[in-house]
N, C-alpha and C. Protein backbone atom coordinates (compact mmCIF):
# COMPACT_ATOMS: atom_id res chain seq x y z
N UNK A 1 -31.34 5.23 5.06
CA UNK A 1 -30.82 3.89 4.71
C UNK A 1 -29.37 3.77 5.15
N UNK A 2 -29.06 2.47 5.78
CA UNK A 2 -27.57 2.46 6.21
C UNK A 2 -26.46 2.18 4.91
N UNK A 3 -25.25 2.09 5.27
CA UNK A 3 -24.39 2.53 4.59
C UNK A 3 -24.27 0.71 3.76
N UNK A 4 -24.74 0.19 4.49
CA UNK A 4 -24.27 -1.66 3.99
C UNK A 4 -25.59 -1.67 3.21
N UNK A 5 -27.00 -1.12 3.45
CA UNK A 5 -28.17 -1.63 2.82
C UNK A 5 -27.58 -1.26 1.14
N UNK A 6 -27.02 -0.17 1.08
CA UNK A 6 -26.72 0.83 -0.16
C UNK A 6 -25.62 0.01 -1.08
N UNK A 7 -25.19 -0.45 -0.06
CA UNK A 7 -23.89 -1.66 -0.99
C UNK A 7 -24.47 -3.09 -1.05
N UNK A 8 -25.51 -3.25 -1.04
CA UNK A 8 -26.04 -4.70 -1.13
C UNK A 8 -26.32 -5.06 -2.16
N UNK A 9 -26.76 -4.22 -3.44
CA UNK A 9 -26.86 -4.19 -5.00
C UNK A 9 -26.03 -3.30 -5.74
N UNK A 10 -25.03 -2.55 -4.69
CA UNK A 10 -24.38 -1.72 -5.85
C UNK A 10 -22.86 -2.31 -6.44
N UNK A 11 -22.82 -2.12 -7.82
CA UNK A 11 -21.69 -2.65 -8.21
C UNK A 11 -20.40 -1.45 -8.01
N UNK A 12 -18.72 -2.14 -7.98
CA UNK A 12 -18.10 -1.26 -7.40
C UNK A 12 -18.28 0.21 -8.91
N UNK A 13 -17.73 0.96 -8.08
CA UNK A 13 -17.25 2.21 -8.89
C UNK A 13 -15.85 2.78 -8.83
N UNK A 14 -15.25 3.15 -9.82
CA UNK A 14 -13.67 3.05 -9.83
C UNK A 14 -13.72 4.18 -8.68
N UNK A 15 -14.36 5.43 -8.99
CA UNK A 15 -14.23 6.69 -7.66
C UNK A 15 -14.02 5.43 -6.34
N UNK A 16 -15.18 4.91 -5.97
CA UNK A 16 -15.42 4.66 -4.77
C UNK A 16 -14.64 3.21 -4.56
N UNK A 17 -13.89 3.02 -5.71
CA UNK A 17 -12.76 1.67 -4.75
C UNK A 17 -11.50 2.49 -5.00
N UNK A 18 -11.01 3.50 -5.62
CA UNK A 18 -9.75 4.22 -4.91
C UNK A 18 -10.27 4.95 -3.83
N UNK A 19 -11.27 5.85 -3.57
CA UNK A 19 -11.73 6.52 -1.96
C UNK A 19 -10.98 5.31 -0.83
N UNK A 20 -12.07 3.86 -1.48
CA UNK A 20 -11.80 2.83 -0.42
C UNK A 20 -10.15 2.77 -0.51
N UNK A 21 -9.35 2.40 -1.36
CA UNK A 21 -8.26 2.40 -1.41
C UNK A 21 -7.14 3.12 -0.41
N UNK A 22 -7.95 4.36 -0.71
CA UNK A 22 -6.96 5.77 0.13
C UNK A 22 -7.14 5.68 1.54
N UNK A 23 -8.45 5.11 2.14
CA UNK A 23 -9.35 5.26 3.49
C UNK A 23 -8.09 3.71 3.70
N UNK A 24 -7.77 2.71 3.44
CA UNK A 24 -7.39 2.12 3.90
C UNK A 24 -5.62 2.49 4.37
N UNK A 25 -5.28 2.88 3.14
CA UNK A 25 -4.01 2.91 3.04
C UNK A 25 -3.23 4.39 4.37
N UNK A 26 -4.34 5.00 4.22
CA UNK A 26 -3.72 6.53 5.69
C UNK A 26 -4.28 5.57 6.63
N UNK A 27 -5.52 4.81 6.84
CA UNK A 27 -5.69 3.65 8.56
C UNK A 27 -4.08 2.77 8.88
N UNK A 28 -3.86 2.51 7.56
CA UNK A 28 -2.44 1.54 7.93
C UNK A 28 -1.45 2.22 8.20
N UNK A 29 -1.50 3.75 7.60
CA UNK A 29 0.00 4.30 7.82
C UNK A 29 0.26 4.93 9.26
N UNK A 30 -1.46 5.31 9.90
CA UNK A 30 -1.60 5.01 11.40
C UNK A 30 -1.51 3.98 12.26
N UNK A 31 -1.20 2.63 11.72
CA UNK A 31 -1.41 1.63 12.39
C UNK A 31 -2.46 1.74 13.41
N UNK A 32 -3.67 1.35 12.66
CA UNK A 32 -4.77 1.09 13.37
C UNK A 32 -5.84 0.47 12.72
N UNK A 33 -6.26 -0.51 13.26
CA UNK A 33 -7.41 -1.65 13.16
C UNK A 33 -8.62 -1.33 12.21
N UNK A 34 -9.22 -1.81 11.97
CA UNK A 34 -10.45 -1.32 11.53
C UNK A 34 -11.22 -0.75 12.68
N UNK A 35 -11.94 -1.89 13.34
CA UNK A 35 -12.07 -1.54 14.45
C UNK A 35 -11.75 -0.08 15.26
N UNK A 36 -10.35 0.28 15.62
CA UNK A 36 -9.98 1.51 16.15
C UNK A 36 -10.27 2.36 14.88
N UNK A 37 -10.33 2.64 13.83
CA UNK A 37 -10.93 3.83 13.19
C UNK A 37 -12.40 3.84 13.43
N UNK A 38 -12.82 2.33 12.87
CA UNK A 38 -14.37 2.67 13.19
C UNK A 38 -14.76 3.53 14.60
N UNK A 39 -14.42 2.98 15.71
CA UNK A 39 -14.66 3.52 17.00
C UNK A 39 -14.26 5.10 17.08
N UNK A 40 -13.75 5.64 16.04
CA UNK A 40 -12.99 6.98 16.43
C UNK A 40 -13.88 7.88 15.41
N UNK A 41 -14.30 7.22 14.71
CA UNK A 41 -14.81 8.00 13.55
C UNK A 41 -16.51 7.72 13.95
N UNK A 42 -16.67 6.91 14.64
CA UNK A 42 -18.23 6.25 15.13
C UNK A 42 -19.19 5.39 14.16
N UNK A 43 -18.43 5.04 13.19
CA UNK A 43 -19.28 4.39 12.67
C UNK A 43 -18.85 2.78 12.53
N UNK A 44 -19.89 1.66 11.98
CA UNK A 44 -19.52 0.52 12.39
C UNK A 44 -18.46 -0.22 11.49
N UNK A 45 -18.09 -1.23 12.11
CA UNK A 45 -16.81 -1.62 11.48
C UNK A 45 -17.46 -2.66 9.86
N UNK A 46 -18.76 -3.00 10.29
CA UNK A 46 -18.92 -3.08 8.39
C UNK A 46 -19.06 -2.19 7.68
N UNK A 47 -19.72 -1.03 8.06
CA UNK A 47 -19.74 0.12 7.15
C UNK A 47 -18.44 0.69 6.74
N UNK A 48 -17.49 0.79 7.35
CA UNK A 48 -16.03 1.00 7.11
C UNK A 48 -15.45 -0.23 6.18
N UNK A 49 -15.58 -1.22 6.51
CA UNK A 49 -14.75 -2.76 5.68
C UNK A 49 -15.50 -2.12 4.05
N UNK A 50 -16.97 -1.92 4.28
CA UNK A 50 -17.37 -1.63 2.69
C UNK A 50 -17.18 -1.01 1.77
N UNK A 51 -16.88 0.49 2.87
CA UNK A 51 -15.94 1.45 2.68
C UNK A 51 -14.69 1.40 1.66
N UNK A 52 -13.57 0.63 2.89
CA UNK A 52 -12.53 0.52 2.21
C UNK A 52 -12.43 -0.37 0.85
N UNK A 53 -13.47 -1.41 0.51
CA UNK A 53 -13.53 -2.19 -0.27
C UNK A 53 -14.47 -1.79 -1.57
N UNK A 54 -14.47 -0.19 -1.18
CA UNK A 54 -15.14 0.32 -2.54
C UNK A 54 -16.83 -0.35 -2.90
N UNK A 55 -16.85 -1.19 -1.74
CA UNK A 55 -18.51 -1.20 -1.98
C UNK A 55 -19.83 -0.46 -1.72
N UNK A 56 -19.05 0.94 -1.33
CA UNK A 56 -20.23 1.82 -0.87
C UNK A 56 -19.68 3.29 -0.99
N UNK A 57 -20.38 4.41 -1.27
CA UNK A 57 -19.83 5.40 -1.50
C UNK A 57 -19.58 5.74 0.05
N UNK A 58 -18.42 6.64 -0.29
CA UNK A 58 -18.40 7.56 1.48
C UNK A 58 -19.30 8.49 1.48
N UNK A 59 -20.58 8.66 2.14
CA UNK A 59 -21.16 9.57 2.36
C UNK A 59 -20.41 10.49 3.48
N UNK A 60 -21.77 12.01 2.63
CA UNK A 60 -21.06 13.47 3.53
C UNK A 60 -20.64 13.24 4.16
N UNK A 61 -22.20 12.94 5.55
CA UNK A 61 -21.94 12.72 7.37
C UNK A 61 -21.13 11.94 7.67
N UNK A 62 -20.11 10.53 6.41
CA UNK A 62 -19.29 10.01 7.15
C UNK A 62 -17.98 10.69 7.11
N UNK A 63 -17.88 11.79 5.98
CA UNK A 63 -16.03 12.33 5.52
C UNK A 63 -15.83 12.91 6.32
N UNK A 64 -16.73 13.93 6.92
CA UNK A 64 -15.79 14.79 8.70
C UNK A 64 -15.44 13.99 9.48
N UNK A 65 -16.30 12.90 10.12
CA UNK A 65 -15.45 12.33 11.38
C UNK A 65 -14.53 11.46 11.15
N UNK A 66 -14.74 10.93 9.33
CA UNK A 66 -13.53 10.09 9.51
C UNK A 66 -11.96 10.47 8.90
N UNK A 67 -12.64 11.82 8.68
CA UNK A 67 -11.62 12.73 8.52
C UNK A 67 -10.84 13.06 9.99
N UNK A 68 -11.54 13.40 10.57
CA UNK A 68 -11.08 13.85 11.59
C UNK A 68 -10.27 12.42 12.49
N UNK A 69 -10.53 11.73 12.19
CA UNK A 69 -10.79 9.96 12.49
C UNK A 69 -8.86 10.02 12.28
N UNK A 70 -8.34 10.39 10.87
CA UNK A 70 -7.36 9.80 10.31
C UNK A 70 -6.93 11.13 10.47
N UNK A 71 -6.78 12.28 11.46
CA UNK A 71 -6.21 14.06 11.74
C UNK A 71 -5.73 14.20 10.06
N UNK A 72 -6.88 14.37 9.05
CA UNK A 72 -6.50 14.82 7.48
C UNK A 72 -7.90 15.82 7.29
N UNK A 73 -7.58 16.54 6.44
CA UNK A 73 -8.57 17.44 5.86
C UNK A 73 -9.40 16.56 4.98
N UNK A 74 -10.74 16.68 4.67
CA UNK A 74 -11.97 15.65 4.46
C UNK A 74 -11.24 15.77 2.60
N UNK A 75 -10.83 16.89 2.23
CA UNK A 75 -10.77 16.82 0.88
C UNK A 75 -9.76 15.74 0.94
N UNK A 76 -8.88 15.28 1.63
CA UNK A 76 -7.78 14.13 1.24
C UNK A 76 -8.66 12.86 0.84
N UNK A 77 -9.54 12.89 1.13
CA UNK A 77 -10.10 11.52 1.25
C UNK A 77 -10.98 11.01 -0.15
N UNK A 78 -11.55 12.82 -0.91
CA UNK A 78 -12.35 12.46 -1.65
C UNK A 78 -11.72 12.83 -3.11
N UNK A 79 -10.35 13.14 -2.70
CA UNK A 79 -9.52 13.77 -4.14
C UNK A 79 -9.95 13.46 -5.43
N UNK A 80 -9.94 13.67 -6.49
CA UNK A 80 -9.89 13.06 -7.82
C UNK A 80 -9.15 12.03 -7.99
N UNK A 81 -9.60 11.24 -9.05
CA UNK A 81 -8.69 10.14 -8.95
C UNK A 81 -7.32 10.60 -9.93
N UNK A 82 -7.77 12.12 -10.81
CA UNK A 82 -6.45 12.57 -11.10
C UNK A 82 -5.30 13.22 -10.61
N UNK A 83 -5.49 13.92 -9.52
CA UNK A 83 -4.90 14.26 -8.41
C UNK A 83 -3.84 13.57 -7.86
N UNK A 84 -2.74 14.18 -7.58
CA UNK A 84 -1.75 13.39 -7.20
C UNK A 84 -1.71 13.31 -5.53
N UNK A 85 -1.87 11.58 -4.93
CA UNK A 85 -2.45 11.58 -3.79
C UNK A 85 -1.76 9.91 -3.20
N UNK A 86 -1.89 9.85 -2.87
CA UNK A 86 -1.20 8.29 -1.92
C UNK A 86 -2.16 7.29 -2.02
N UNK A 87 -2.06 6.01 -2.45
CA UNK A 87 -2.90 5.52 -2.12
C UNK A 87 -2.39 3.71 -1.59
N UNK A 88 -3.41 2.77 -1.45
CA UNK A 88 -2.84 1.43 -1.48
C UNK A 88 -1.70 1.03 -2.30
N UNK A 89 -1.65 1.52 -3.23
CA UNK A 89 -1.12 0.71 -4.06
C UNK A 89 0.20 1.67 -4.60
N UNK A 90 0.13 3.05 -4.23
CA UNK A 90 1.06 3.91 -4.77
C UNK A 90 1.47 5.13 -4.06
N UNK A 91 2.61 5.84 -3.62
CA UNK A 91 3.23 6.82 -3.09
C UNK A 91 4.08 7.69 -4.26
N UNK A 92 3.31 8.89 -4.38
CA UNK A 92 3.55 10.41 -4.69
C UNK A 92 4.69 10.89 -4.23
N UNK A 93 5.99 11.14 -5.31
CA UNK A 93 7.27 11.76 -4.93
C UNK A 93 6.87 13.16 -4.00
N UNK A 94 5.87 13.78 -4.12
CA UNK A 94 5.82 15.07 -3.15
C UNK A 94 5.20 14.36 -1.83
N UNK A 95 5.14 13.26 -1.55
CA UNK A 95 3.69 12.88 -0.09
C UNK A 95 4.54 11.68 0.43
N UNK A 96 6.04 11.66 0.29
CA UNK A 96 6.56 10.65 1.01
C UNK A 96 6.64 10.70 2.29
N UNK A 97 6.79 9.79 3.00
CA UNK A 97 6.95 9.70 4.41
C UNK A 97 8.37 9.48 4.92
N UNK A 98 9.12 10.52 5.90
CA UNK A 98 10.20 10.46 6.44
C UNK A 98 10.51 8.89 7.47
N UNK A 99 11.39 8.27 7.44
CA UNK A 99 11.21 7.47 8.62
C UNK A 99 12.42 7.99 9.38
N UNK A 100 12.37 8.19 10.76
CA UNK A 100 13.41 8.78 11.86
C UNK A 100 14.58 7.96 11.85
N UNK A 101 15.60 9.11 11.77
CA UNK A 101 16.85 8.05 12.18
C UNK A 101 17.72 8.75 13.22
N UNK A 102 18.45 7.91 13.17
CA UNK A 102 19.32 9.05 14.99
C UNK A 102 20.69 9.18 14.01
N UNK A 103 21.55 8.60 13.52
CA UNK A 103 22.43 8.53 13.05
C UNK A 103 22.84 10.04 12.09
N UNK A 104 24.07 10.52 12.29
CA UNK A 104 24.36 12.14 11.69
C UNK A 104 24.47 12.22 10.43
N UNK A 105 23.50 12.88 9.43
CA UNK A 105 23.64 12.69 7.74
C UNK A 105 23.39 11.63 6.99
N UNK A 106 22.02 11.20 7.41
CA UNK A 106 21.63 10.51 6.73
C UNK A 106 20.08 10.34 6.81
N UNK A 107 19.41 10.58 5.71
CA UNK A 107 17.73 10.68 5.98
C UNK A 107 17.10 9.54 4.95
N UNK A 108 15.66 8.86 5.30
CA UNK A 108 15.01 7.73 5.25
C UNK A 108 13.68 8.65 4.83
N UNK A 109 13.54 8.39 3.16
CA UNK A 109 12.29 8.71 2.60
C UNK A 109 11.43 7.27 2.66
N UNK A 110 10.47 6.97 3.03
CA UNK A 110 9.85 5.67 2.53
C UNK A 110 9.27 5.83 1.33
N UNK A 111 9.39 4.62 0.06
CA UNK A 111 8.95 4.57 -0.85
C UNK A 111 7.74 3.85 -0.99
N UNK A 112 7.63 2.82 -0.23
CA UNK A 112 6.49 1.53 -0.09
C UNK A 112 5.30 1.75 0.04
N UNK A 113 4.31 1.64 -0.59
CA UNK A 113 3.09 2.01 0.47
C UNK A 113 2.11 1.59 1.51
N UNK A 114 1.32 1.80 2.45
CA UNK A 114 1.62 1.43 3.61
C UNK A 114 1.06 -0.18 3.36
N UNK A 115 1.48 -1.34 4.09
CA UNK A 115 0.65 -2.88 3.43
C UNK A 115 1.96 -3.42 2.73
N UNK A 116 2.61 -2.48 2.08
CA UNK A 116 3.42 -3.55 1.45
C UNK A 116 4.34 -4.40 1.92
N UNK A 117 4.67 -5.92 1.42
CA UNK A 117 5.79 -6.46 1.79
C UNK A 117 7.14 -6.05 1.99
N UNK A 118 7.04 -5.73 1.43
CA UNK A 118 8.41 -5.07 1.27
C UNK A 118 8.90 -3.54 1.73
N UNK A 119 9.74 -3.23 2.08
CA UNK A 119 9.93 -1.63 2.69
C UNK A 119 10.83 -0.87 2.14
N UNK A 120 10.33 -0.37 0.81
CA UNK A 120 11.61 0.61 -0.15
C UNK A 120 11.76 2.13 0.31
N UNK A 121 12.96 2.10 0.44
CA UNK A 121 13.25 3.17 0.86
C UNK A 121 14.37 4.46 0.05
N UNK A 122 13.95 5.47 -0.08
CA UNK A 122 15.39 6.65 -0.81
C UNK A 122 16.08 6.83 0.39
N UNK A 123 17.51 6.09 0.42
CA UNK A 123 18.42 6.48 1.60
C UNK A 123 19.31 8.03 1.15
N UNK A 124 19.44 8.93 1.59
CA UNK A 124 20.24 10.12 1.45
C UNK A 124 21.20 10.15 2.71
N UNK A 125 22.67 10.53 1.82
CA UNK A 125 23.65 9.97 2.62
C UNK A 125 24.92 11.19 2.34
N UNK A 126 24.70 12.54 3.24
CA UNK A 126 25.24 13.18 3.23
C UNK A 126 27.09 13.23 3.13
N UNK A 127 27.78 13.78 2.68
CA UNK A 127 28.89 13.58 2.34
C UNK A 127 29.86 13.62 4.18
N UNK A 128 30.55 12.46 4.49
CA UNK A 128 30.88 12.42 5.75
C UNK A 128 30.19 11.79 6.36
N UNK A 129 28.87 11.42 6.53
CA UNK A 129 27.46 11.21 7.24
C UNK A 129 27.60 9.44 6.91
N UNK A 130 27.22 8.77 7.73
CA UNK A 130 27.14 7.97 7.99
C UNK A 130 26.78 7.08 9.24
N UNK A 131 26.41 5.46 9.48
CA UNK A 131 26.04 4.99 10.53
C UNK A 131 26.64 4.96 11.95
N UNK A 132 26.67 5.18 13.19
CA UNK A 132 26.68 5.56 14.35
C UNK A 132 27.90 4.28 14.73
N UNK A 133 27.15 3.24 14.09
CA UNK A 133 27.84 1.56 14.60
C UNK A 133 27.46 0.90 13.38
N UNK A 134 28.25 -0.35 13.40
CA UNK A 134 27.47 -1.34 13.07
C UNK A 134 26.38 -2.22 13.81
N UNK A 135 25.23 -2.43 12.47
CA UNK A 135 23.86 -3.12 13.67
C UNK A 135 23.40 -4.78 12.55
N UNK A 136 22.13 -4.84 12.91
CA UNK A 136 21.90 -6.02 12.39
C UNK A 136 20.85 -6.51 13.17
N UNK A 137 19.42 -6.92 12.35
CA UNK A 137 18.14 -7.39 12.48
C UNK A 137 17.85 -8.42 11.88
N UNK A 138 16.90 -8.83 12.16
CA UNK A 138 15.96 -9.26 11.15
C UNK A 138 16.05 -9.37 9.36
N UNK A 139 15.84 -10.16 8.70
CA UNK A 139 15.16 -10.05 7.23
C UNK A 139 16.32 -9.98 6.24
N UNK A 140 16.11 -9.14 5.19
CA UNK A 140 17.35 -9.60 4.17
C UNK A 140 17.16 -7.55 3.48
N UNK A 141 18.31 -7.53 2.95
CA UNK A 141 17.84 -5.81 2.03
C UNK A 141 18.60 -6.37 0.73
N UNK A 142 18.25 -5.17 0.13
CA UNK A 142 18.58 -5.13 -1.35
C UNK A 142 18.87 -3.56 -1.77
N UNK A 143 19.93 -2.88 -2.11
CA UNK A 143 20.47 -1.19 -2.80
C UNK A 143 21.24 -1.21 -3.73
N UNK A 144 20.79 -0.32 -4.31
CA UNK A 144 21.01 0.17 -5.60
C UNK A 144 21.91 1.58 -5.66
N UNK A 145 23.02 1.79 -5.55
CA UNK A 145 23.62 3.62 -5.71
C UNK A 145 23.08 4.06 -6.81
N UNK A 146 22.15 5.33 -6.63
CA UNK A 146 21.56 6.46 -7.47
C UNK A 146 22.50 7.03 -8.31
N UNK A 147 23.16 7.51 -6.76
CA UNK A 147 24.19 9.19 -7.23
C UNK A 147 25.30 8.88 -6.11
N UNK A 148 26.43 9.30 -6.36
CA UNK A 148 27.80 9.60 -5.34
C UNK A 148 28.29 8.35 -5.12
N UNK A 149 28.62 8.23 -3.92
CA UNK A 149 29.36 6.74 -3.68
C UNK A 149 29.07 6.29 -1.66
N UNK A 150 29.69 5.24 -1.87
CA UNK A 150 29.10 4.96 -0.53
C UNK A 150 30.21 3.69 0.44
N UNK A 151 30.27 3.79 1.33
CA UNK A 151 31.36 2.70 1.76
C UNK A 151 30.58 1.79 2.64
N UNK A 152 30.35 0.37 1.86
CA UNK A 152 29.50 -0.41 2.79
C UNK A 152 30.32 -1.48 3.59
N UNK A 153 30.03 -1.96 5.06
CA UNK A 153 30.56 -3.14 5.76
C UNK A 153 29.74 -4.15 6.34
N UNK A 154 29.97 -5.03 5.54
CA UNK A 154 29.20 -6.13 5.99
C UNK A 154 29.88 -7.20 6.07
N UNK A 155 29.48 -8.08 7.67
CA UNK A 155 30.31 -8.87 8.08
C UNK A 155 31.60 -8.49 8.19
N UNK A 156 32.02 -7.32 8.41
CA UNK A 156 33.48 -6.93 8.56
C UNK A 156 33.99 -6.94 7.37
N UNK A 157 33.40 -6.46 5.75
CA UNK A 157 33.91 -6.86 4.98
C UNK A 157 33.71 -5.80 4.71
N UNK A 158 34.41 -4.58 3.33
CA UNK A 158 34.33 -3.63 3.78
C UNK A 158 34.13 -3.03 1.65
N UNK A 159 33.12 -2.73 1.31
CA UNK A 159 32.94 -2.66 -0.27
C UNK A 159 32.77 -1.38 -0.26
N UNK A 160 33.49 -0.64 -1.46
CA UNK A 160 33.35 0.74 -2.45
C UNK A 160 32.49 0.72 -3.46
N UNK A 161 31.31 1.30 -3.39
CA UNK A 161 30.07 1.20 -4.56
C UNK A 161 29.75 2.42 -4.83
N UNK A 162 30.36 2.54 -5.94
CA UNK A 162 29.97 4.49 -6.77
C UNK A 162 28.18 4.16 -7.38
N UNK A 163 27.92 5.27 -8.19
CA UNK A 163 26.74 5.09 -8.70
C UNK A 163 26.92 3.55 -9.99
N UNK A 164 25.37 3.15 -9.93
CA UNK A 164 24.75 2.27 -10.58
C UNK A 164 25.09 0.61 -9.96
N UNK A 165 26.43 0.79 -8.95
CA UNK A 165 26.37 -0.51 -8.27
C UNK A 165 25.32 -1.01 -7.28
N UNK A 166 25.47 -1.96 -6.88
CA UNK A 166 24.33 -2.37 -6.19
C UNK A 166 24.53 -3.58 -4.81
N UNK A 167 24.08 -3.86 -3.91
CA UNK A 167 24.48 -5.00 -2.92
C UNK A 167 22.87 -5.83 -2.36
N UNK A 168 23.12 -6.72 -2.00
CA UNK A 168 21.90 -7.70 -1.16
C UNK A 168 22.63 -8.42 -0.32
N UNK A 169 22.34 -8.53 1.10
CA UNK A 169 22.86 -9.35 2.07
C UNK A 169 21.42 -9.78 3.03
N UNK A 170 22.15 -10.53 3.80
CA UNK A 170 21.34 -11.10 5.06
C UNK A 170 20.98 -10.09 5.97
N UNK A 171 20.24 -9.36 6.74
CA UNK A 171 20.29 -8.24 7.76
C UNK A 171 20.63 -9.06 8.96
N UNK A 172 20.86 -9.88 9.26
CA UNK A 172 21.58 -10.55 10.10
C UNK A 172 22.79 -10.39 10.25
N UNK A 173 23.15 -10.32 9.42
CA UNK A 173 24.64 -10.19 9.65
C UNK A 173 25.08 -8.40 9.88
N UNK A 174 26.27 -8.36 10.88
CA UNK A 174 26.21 -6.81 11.04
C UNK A 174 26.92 -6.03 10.04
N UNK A 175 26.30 -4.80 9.79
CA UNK A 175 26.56 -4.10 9.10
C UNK A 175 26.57 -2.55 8.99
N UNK A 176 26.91 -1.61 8.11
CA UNK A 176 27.10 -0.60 8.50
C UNK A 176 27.90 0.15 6.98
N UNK A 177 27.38 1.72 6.90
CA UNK A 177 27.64 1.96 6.21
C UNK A 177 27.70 3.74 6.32
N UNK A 178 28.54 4.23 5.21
CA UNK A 178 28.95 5.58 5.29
C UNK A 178 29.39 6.59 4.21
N UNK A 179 29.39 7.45 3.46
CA UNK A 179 29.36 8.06 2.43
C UNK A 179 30.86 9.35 2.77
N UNK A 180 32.16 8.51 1.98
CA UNK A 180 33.52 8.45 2.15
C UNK A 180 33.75 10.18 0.89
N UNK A 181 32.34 10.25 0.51
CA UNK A 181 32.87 11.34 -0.73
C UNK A 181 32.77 12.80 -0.66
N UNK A 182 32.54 13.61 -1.24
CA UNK A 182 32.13 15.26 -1.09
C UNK A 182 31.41 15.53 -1.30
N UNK A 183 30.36 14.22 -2.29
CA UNK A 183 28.86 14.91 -2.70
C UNK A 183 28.04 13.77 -1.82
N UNK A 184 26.91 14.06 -1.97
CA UNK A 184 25.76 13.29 -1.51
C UNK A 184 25.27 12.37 -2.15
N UNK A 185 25.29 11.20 -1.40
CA UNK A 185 24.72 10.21 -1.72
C UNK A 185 23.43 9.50 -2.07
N UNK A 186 23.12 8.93 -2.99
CA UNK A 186 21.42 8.38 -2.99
C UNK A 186 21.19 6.88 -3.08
N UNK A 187 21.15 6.43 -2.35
CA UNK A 187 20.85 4.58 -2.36
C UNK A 187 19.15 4.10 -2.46
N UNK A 188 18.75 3.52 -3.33
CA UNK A 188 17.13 2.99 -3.34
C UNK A 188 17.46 1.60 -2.73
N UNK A 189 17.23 1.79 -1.59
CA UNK A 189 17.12 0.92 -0.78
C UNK A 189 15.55 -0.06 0.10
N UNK A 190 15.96 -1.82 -0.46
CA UNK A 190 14.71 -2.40 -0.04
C UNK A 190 14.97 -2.85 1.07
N UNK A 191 14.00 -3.47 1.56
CA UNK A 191 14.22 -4.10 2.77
C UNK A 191 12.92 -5.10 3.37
N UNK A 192 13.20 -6.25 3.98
CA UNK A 192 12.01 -6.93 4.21
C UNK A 192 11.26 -6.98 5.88
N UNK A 193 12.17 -5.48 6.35
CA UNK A 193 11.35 -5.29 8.13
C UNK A 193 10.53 -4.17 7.23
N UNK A 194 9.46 -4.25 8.64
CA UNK A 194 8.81 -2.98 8.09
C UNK A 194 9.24 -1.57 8.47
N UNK A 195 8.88 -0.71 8.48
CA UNK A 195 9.20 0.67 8.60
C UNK A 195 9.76 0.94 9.87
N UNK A 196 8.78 0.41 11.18
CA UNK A 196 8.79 1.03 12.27
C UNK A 196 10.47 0.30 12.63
N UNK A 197 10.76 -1.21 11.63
CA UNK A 197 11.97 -1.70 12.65
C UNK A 197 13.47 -1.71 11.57
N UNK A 198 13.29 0.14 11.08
CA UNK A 198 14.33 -0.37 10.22
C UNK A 198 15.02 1.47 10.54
N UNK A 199 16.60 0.94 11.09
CA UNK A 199 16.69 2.15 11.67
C UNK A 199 18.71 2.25 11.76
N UNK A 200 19.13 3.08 11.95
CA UNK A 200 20.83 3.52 11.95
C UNK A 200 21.60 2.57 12.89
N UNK A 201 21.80 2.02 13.22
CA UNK A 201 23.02 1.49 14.07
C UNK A 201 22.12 2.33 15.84
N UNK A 202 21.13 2.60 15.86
CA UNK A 202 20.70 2.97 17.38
C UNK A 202 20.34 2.60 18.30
């Protein structure tokens, strides 16, 4: 029996709409289609949509290839739902994702998970370390200082924010920033580009 006949009377099951959950959320963090997983994993792109939508269990013969589909070990896919694991809707302090930056002393945890509007990020902002230039995109941000302090410039304007302060500007406008202290810095930083277009003064 195919994988859609089996979801034609079955009602969801919490297992099998976080599975679907998780199957969607590692396709997005690959950026790739339904379509391109289905084709990689070989199976059809409704049996996958049902999939991700928790209307059908993942069978065996489908967890290897679409394991192999998303380069993860098959157990990622079928974890417990107590298990601490990534999913649509949520990112695991141990399973964050780095985003690359070129800029010296300063590293980009993503907080968001993959789909979301919004792109939160843990900025770490080594003492000295800071942006290359000032830059400026797209969209609007929003930060919060964790820990340490931080020297922000925006629009040529030039603000001191120790811990618990906070800023929101236009990303339009240029900006740039740098951590003036001896300890390390922590900014929870939002932002409304997505991941791939949010990056140091590079």
């Amino acid at each position: 029996m195919d994988v859609l006949d089996e979801a034609a009377d079955k009602p969801k099951d919490d297992a099998d709409v976080r599975v679907g959950r998780r199957v969607r959320a590692l396709r997005l963090e690959r950026r790739l289609s339904l379509a391109e997983l289905a084709v990689r994993a070989g199976v059809s792109i409704g049996a996958l949509s049902q999939i991700e939508r928790g209307m059908s269990s993942l069978r065996v013969k489908v967890i290897w290839p679409l394991a192999a589909a998303l380069d993860i070990e098959p157990s990622a896919l079928i974890a417990d739902g107590n298990e601490a694991v990534n999913d649509l809707y949520c990112v695991r302090a141990n399973s964050r994702r780095a985003i690359p930056v070129k800029s010296e002393g300063i590293a980009k945890a993503l907080l968001s998970p993959p789909g979301a509007t919004l792109t939160g990020m843990l900025v770490t902002v080594e003492a000295g370390g800071g942006t290359a230039e000032a830059y400026a995109h797209a969209g609007h941000e929003f930060g919060f200082v964790l820990s340490g302090e931080v020297e922000l410039v925006v629009d040529s304007t030039r603000y001191g924010l120790k811990t618990g302060d906070s800023f929101a500007f236009k990303s339009t406008l240029l900006h740039a920033f740098r951590n003036p202290g001896a300890e390390q810095c922590q900014i929870l930083w939002v932002n409304t580009t997505k991941p791939s277009e949010v990056r140091d003064g590079a």
